[in-house]
PDB file of N, CA and C in Angstrom:
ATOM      1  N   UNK A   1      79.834  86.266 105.388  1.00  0.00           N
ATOM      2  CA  UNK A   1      80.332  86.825 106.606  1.00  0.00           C
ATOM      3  C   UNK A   1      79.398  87.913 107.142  1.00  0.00           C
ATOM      4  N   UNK A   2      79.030  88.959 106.203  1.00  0.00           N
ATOM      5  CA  UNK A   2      77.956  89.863 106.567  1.00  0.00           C
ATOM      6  C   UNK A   2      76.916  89.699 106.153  1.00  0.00           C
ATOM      7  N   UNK A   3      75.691  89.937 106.686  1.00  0.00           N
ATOM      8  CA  UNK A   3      74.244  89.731 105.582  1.00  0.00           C
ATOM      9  C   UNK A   3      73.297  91.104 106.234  1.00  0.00           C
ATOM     10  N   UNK A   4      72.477  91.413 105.242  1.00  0.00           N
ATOM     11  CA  UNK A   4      71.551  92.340 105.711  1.00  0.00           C
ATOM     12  C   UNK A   4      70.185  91.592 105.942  1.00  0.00           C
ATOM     13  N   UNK A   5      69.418  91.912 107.085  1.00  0.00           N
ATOM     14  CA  UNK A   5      68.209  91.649 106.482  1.00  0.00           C
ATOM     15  C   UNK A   5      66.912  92.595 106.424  1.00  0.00           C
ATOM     16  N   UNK A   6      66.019  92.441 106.598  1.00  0.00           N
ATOM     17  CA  UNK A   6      64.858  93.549 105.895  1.00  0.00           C
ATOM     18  C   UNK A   6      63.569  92.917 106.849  1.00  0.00           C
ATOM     19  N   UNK A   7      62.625  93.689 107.348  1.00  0.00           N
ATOM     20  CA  UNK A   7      61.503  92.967 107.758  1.00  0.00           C
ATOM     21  C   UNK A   7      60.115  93.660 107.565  1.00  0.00           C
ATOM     22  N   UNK A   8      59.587  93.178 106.635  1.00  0.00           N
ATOM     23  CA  UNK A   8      58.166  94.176 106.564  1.00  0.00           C
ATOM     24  C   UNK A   8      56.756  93.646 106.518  1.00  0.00           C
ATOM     25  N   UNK A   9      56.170  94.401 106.898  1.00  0.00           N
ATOM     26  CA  UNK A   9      54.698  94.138 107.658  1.00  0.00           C
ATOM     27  C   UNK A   9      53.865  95.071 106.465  1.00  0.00           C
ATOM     28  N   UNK A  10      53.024  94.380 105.610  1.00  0.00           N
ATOM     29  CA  UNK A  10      52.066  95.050 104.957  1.00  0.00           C
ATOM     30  C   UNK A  10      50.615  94.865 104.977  1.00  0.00           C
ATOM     31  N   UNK A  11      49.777  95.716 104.682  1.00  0.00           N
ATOM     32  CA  UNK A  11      48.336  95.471 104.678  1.00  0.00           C
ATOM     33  C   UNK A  11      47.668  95.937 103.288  1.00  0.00           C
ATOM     34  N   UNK A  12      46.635  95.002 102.890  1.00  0.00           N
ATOM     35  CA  UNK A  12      46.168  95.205 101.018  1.00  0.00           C
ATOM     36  C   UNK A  12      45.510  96.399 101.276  1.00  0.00           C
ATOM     37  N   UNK A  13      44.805  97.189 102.083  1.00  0.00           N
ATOM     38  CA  UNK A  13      44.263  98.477 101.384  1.00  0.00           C
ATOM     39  C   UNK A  13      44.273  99.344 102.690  1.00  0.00           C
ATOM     40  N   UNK A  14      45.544 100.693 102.437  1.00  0.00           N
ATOM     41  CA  UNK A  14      45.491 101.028 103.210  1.00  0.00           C
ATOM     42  C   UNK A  14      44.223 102.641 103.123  1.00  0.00           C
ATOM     43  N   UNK A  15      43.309 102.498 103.287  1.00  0.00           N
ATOM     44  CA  UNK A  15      41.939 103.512 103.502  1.00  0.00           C
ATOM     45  C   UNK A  15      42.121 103.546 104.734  1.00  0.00           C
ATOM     46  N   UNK A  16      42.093 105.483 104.705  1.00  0.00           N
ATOM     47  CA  UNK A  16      42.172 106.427 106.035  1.00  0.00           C
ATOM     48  C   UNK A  16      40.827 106.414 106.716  1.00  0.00           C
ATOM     49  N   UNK A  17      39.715 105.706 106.076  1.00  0.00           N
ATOM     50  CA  UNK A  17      38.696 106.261 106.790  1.00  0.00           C
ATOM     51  C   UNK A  17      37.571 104.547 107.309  1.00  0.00           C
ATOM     52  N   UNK A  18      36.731 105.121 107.709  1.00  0.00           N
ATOM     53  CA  UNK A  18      36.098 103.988 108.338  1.00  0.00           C
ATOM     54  C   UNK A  18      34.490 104.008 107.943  1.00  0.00           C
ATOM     55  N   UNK A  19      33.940 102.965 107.507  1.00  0.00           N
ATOM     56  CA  UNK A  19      32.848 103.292 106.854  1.00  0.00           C
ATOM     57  C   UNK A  19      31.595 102.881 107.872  1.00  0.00           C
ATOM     58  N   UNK A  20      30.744 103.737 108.284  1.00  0.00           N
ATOM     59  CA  UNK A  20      29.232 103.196 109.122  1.00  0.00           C
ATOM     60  C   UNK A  20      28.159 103.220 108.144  1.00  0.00           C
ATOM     61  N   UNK A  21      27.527 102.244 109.045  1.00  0.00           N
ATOM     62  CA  UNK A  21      26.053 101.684 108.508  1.00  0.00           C
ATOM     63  C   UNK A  21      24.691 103.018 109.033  1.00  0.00           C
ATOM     64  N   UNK A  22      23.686 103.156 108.865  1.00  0.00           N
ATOM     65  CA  UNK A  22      23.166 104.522 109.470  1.00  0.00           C
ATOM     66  C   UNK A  22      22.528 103.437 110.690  1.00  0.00           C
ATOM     67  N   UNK A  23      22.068 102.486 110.870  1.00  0.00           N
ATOM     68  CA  UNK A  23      21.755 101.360 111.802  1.00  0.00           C
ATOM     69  C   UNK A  23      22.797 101.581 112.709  1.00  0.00           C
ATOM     70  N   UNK A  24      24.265 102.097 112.705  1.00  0.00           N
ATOM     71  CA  UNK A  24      25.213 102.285 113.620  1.00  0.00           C
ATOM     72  C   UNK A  24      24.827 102.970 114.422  1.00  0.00           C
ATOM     73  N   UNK A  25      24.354 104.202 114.294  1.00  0.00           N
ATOM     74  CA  UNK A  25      23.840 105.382 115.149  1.00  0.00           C
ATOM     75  C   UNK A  25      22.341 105.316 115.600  1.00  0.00           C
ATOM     76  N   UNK A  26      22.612 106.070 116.811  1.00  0.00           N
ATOM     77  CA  UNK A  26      21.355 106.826 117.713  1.00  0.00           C
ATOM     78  C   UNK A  26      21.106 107.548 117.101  1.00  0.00           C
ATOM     79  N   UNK A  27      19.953 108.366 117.139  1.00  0.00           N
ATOM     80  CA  UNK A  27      19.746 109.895 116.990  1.00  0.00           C
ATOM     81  C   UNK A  27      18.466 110.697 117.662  1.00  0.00           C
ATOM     82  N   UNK A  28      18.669 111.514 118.080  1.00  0.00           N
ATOM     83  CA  UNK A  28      17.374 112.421 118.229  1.00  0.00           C
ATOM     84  C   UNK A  28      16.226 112.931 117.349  1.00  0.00           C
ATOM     85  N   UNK A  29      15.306 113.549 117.864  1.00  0.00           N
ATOM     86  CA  UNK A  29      14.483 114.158 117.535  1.00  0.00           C
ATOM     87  C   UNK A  29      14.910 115.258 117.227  1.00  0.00           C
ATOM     88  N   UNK A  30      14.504 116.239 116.370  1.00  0.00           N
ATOM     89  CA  UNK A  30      14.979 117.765 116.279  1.00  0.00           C
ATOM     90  C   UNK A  30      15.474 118.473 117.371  1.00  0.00           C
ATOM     91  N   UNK A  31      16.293 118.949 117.430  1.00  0.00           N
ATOM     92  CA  UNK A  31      17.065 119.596 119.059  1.00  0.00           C
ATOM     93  C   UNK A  31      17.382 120.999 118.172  1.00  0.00           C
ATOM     94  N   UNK A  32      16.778 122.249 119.080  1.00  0.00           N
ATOM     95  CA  UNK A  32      17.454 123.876 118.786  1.00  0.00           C
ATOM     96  C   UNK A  32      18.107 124.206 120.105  1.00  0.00           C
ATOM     97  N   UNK A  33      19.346 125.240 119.082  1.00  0.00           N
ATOM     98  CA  UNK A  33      19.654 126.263 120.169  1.00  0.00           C
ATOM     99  C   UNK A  33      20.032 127.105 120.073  1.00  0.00           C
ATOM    100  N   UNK A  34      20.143 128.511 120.227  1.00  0.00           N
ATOM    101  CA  UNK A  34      20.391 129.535 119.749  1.00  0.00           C
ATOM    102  C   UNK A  34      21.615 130.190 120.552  1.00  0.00           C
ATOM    103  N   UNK A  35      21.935 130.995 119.454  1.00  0.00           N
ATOM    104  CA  UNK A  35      23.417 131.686 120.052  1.00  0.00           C
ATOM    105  C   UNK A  35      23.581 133.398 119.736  1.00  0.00           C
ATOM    106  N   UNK A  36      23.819 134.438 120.684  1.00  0.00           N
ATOM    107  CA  UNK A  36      24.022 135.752 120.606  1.00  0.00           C
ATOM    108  C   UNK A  36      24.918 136.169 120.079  1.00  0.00           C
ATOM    109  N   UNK A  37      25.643 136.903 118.943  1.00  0.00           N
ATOM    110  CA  UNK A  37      27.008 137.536 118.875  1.00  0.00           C
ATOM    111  C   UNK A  37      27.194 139.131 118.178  1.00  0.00           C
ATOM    112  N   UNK A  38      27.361 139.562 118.855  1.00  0.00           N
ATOM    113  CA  UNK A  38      27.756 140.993 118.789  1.00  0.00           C
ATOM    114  C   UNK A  38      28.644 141.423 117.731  1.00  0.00           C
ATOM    115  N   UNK A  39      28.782 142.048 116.774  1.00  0.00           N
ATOM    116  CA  UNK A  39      30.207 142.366 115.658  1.00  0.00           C
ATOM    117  C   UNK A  39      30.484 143.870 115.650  1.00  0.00           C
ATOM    118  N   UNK A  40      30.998 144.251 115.507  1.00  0.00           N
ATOM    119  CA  UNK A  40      31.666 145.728 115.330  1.00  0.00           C
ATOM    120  C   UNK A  40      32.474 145.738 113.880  1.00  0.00           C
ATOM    121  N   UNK A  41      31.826 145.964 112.830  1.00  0.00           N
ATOM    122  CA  UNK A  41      32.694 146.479 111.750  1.00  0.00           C
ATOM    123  C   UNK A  41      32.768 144.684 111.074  1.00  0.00           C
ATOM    124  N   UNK A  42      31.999 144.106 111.211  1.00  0.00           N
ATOM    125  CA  UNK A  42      32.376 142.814 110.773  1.00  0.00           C
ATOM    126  C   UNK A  42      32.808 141.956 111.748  1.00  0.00           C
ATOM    127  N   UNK A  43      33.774 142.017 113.007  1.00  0.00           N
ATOM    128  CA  UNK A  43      34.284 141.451 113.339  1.00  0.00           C
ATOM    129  C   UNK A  43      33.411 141.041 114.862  1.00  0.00           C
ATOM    130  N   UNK A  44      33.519 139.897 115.449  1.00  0.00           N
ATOM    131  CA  UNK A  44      32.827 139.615 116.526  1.00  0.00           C
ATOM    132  C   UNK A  44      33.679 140.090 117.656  1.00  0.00           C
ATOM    133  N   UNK A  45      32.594 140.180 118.824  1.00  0.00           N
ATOM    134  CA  UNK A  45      32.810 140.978 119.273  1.00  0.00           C
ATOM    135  C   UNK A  45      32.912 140.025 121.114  1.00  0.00           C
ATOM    136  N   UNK A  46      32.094 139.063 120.995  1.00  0.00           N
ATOM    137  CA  UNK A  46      31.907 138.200 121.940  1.00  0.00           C
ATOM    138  C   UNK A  46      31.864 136.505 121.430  1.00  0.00           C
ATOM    139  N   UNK A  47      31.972 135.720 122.511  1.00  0.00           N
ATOM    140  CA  UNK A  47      31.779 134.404 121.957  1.00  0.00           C
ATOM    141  C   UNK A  47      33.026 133.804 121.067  1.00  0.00           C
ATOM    142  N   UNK A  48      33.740 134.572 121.207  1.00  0.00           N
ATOM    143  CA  UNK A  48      35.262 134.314 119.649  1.00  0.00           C
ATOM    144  C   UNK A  48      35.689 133.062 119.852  1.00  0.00           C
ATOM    145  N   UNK A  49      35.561 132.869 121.148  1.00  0.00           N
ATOM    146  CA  UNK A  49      36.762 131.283 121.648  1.00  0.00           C
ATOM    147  C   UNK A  49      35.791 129.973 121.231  1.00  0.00           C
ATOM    148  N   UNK A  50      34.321 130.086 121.302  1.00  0.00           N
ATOM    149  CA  UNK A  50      33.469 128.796 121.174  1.00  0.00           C
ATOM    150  C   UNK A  50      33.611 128.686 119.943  1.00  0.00           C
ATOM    151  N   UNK A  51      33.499 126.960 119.322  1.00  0.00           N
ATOM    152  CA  UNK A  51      33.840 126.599 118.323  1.00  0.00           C
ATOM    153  C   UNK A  51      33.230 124.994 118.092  1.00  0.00           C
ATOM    154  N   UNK A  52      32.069 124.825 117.452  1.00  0.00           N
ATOM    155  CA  UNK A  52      32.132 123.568 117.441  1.00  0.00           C
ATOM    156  C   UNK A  52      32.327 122.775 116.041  1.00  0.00           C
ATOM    157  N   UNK A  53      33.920 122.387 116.450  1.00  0.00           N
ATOM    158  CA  UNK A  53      34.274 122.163 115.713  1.00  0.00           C
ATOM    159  C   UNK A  53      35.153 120.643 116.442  1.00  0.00           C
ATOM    160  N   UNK A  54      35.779 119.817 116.116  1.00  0.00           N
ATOM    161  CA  UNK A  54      36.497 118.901 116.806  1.00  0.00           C
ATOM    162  C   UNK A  54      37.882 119.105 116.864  1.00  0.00           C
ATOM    163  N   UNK A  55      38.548 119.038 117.730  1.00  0.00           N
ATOM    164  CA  UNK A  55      39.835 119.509 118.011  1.00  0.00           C
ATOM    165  C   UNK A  55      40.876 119.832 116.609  1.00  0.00           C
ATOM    166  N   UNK A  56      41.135 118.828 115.634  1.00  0.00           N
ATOM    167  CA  UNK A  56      41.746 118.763 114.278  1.00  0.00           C
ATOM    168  C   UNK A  56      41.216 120.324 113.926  1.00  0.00           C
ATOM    169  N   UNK A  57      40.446 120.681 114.201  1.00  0.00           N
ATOM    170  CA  UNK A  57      39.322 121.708 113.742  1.00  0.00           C
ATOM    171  C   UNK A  57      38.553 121.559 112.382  1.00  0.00           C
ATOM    172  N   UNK A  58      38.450 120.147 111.943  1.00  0.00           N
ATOM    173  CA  UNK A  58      37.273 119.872 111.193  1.00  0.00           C
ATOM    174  C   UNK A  58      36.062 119.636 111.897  1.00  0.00           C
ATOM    175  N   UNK A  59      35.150 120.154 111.088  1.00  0.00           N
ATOM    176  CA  UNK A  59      33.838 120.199 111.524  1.00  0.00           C
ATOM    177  C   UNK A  59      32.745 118.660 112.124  1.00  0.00           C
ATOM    178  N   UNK A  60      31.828 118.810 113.077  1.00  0.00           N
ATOM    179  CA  UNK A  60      31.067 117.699 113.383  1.00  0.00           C
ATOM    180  C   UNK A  60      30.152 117.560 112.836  1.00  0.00           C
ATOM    181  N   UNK A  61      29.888 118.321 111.576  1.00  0.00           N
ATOM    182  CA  UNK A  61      28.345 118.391 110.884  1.00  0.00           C
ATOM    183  C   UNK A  61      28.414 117.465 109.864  1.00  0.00           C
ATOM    184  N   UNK A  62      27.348 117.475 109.454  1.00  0.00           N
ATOM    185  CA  UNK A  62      26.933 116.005 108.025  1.00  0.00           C
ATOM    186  C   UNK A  62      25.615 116.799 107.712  1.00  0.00           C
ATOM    187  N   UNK A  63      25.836 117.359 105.952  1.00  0.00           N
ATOM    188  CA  UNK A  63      25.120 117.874 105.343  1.00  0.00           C
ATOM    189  C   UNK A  63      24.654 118.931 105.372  1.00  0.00           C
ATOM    190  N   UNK A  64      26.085 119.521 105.325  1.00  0.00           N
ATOM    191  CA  UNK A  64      26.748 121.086 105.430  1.00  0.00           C
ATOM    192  C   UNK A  64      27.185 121.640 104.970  1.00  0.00           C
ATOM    193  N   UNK A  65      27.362 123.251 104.461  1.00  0.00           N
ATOM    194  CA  UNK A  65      28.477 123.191 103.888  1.00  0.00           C
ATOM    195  C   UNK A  65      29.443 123.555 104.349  1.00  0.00           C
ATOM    196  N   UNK A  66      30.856 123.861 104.346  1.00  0.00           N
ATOM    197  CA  UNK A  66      32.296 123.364 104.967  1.00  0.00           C
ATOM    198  C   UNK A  66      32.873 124.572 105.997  1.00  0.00           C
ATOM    199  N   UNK A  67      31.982 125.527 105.591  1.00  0.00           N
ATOM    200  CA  UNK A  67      32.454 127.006 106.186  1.00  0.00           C
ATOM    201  C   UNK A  67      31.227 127.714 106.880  1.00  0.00           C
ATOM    202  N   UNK A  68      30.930 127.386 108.158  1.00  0.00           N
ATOM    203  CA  UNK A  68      29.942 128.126 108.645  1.00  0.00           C
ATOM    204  C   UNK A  68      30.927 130.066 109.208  1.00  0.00           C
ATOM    205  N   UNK A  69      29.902 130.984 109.281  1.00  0.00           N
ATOM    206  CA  UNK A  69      30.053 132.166 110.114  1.00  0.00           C
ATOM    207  C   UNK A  69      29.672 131.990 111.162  1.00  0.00           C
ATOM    208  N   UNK A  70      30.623 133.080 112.280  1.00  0.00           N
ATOM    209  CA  UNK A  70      30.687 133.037 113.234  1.00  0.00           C
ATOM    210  C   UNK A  70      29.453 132.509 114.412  1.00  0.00           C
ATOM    211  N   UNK A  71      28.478 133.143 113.743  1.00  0.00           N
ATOM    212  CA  UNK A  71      27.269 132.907 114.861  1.00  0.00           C
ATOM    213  C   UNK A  71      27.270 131.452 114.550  1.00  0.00           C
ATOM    214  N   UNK A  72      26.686 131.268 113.733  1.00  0.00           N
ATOM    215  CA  UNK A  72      26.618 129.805 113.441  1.00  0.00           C
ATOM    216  C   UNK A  72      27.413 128.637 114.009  1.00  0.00           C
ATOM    217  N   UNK A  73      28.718 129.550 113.882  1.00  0.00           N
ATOM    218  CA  UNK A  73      29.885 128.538 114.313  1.00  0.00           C
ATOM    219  C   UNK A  73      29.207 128.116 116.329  1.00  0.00           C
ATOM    220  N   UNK A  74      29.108 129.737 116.583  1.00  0.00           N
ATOM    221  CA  UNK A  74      28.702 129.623 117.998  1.00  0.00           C
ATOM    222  C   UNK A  74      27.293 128.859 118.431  1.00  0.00           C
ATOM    223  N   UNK A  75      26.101 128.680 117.931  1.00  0.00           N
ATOM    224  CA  UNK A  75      25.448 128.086 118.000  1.00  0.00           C
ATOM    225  C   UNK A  75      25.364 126.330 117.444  1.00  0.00           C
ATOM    226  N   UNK A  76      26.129 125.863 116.715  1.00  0.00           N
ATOM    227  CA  UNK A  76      26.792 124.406 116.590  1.00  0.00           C
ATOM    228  C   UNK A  76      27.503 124.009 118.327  1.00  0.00           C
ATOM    229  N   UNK A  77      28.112 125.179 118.564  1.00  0.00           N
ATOM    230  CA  UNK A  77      28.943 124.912 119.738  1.00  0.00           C
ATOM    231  C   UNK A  77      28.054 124.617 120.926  1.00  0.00           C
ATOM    232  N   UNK A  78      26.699 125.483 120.984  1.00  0.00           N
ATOM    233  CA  UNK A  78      25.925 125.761 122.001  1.00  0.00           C
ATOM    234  C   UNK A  78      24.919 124.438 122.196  1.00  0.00           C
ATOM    235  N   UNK A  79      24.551 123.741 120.371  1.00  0.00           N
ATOM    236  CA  UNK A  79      23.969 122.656 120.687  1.00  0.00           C
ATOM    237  C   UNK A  79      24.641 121.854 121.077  1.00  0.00           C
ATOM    238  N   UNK A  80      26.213 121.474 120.736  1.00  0.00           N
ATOM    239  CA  UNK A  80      26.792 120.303 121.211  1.00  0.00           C
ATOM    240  C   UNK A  80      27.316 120.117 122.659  1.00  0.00           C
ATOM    241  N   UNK A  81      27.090 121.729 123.205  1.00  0.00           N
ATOM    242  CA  UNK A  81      27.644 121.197 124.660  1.00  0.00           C
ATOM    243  C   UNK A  81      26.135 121.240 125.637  1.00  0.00           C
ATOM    244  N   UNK A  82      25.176 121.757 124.986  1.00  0.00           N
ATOM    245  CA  UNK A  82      23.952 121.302 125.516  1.00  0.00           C
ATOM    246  C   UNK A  82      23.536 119.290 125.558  1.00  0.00           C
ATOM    247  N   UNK A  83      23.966 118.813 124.591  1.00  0.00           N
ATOM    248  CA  UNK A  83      24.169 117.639 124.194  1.00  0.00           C
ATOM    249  C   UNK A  83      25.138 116.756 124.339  1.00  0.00           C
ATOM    250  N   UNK A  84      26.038 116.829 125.421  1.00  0.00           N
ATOM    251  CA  UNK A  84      27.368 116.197 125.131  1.00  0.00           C
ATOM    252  C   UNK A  84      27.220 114.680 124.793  1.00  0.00           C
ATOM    253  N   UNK A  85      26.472 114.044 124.804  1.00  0.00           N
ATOM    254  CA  UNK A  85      26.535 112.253 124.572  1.00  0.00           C
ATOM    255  C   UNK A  85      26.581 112.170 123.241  1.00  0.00           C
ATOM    256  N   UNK A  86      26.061 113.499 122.206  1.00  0.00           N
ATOM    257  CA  UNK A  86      25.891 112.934 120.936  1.00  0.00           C
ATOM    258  C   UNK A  86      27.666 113.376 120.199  1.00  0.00           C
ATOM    259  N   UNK A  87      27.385 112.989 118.863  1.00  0.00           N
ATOM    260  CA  UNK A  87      29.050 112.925 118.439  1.00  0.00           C
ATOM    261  C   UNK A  87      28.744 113.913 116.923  1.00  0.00           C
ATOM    262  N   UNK A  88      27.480 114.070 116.646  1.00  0.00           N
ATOM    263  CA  UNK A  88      27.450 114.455 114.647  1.00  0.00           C
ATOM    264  C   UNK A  88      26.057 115.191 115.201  1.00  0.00           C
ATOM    265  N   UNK A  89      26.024 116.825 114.793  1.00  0.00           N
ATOM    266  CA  UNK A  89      25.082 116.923 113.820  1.00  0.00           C
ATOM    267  C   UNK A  89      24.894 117.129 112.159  1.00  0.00           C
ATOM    268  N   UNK A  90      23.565 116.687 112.813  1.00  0.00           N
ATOM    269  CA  UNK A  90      23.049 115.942 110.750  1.00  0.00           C
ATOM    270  C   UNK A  90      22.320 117.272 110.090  1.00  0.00           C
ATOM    271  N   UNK A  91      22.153 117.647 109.007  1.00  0.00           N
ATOM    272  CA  UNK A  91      21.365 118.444 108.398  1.00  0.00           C
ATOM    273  C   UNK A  91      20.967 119.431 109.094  1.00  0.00           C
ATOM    274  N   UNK A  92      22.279 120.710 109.920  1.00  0.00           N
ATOM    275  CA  UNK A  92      21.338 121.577 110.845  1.00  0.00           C
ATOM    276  C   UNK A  92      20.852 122.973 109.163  1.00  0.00           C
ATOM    277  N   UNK A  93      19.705 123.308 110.041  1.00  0.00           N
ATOM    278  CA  UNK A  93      18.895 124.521 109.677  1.00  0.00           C
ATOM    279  C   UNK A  93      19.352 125.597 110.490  1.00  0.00           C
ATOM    280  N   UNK A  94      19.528 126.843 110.013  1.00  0.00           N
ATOM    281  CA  UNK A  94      19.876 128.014 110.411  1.00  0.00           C
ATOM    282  C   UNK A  94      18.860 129.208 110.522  1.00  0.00           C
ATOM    283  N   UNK A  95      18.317 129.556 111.359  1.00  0.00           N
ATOM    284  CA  UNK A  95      17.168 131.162 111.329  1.00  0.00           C
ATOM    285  C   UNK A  95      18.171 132.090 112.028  1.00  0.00           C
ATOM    286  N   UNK A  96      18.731 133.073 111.209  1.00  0.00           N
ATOM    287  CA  UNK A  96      19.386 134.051 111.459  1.00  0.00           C
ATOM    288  C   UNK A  96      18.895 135.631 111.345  1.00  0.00           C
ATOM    289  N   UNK A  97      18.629 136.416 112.801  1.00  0.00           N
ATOM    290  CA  UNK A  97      17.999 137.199 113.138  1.00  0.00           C
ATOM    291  C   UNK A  97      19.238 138.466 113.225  1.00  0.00           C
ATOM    292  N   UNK A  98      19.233 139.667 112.697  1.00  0.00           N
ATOM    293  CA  UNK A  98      20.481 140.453 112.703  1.00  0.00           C
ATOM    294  C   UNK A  98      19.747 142.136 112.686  1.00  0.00           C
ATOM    295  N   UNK A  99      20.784 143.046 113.298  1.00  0.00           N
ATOM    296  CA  UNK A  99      20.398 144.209 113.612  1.00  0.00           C
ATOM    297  C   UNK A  99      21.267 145.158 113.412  1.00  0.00           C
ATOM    298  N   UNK A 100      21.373 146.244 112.576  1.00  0.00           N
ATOM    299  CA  UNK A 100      22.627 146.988 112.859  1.00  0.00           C
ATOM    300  C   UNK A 100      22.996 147.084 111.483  1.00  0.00           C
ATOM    301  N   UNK A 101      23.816 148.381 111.379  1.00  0.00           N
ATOM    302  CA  UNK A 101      24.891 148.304 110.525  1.00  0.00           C
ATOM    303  C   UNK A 101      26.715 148.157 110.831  1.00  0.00           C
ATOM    304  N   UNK A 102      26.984 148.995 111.176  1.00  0.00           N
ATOM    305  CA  UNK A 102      28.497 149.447 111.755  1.00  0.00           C
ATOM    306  C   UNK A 102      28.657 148.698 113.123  1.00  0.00           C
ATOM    307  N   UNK A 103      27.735 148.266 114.364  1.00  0.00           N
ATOM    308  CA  UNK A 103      27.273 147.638 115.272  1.00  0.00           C
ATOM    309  C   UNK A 103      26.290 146.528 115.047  1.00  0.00           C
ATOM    310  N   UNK A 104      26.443 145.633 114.598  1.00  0.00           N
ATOM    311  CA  UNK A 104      25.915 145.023 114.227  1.00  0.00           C
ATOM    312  C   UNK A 104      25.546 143.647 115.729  1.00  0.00           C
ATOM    313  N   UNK A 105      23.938 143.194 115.777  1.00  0.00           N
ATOM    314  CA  UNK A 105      23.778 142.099 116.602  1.00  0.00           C
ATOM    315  C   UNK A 105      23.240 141.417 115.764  1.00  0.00           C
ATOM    316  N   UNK A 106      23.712 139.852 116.011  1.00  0.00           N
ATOM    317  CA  UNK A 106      22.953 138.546 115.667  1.00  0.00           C
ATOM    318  C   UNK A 106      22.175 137.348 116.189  1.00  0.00           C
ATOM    319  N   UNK A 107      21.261 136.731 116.390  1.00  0.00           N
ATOM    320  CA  UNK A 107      21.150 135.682 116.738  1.00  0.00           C
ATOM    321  C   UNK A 107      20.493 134.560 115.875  1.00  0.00           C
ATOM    322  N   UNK A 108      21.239 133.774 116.104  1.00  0.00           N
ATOM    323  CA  UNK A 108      20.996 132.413 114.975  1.00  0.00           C
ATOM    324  C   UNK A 108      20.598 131.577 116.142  1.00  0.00           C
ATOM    325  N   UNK A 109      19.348 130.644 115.143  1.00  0.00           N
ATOM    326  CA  UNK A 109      19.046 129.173 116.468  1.00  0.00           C
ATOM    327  C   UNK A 109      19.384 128.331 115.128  1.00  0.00           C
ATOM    328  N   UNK A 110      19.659 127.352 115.378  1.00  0.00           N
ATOM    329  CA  UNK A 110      19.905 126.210 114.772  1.00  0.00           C
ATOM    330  C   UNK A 110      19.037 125.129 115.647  1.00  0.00           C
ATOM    331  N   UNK A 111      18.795 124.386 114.241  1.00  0.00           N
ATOM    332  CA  UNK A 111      17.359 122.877 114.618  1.00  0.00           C
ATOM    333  C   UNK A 111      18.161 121.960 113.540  1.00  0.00           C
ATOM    334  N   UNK A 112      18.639 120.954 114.511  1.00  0.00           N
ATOM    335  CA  UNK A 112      19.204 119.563 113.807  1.00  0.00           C
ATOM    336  C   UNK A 112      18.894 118.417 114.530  1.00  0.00           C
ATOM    337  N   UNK A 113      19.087 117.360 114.195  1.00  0.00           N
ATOM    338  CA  UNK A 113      19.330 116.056 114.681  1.00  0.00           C
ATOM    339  C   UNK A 113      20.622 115.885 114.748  1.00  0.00           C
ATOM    340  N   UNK A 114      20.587 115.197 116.131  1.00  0.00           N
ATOM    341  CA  UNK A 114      22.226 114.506 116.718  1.00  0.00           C
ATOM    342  C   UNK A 114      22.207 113.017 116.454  1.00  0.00           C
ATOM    343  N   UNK A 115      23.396 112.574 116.380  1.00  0.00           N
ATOM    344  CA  UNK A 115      23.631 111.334 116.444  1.00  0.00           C
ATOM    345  C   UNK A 115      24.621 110.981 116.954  1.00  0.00           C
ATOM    346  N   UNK A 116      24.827 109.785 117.735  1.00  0.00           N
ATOM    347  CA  UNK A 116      25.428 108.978 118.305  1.00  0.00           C
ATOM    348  C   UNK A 116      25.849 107.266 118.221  1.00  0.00           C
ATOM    349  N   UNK A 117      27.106 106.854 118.337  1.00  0.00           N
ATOM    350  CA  UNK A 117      27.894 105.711 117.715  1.00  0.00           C
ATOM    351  C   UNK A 117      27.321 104.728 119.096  1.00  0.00           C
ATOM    352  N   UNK A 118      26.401 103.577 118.332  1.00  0.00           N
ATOM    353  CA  UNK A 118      25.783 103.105 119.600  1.00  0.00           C
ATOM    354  C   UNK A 118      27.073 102.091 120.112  1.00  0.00           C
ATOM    355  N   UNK A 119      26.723 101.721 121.328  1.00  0.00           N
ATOM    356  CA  UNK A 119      27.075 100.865 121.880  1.00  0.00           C
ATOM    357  C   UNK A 119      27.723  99.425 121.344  1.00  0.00           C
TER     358      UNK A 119
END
């Protein structure tokens, strides 16, 4: 008289992530860009809101390590919106130039290669 029924949809491996070939991507030539930031007591002082980082707020870098500082953070930001077509930088280098004690100024350039998910 009554029956239940059930309906399910499965897939054999469910992996969160997606794997590329390096043949997938574009990339550039070495690209710099440098970024200014001011600190007072440690803390920055300008630039606070730039972030290049991707919305989730994990990072766009590859062969990094996981926690850049502020300048840094701001100069990632400065190459990628100088660059908007690309999607990853790869292996950036950091020259960090600083002044001050209690007032402290910085400027970092960063030199990486971009890459991009071709067509």
């Amino acid at each position: 008289m009554f029956s239940c029924s059930s309906l399910t949809s499965t897939i054999k491996n469910t992996l969160n992530y997606i794997e590329f070939n390096k043949n997938d991507f574009e990339y550039t030539k070495q690209v710099t860009s440098t970024a200014k930031i001011n600190f007072l007591f440690g803390i920055p002082l300008s630039n606070t809101r730039k972030s290049g980082k991707f919305s989730d707020g994990s990072t766009s870098i590859v062969g990094f390590r996981s926690k850049l500082n502020k300048a840094e953070d701001v100069a990632i930001y400065n190459l990628l919106k100088e660059n908007p077509e690309y999607d990853l930088v790869l292996y950036p280098k950091f020259d960090t130039k600083s002044s001050g004690f209690i007032f402290t100024s910085a400027q970092v350039t960063v030199s990486a290669r971009l890459a991009k998910l071709k067509k």
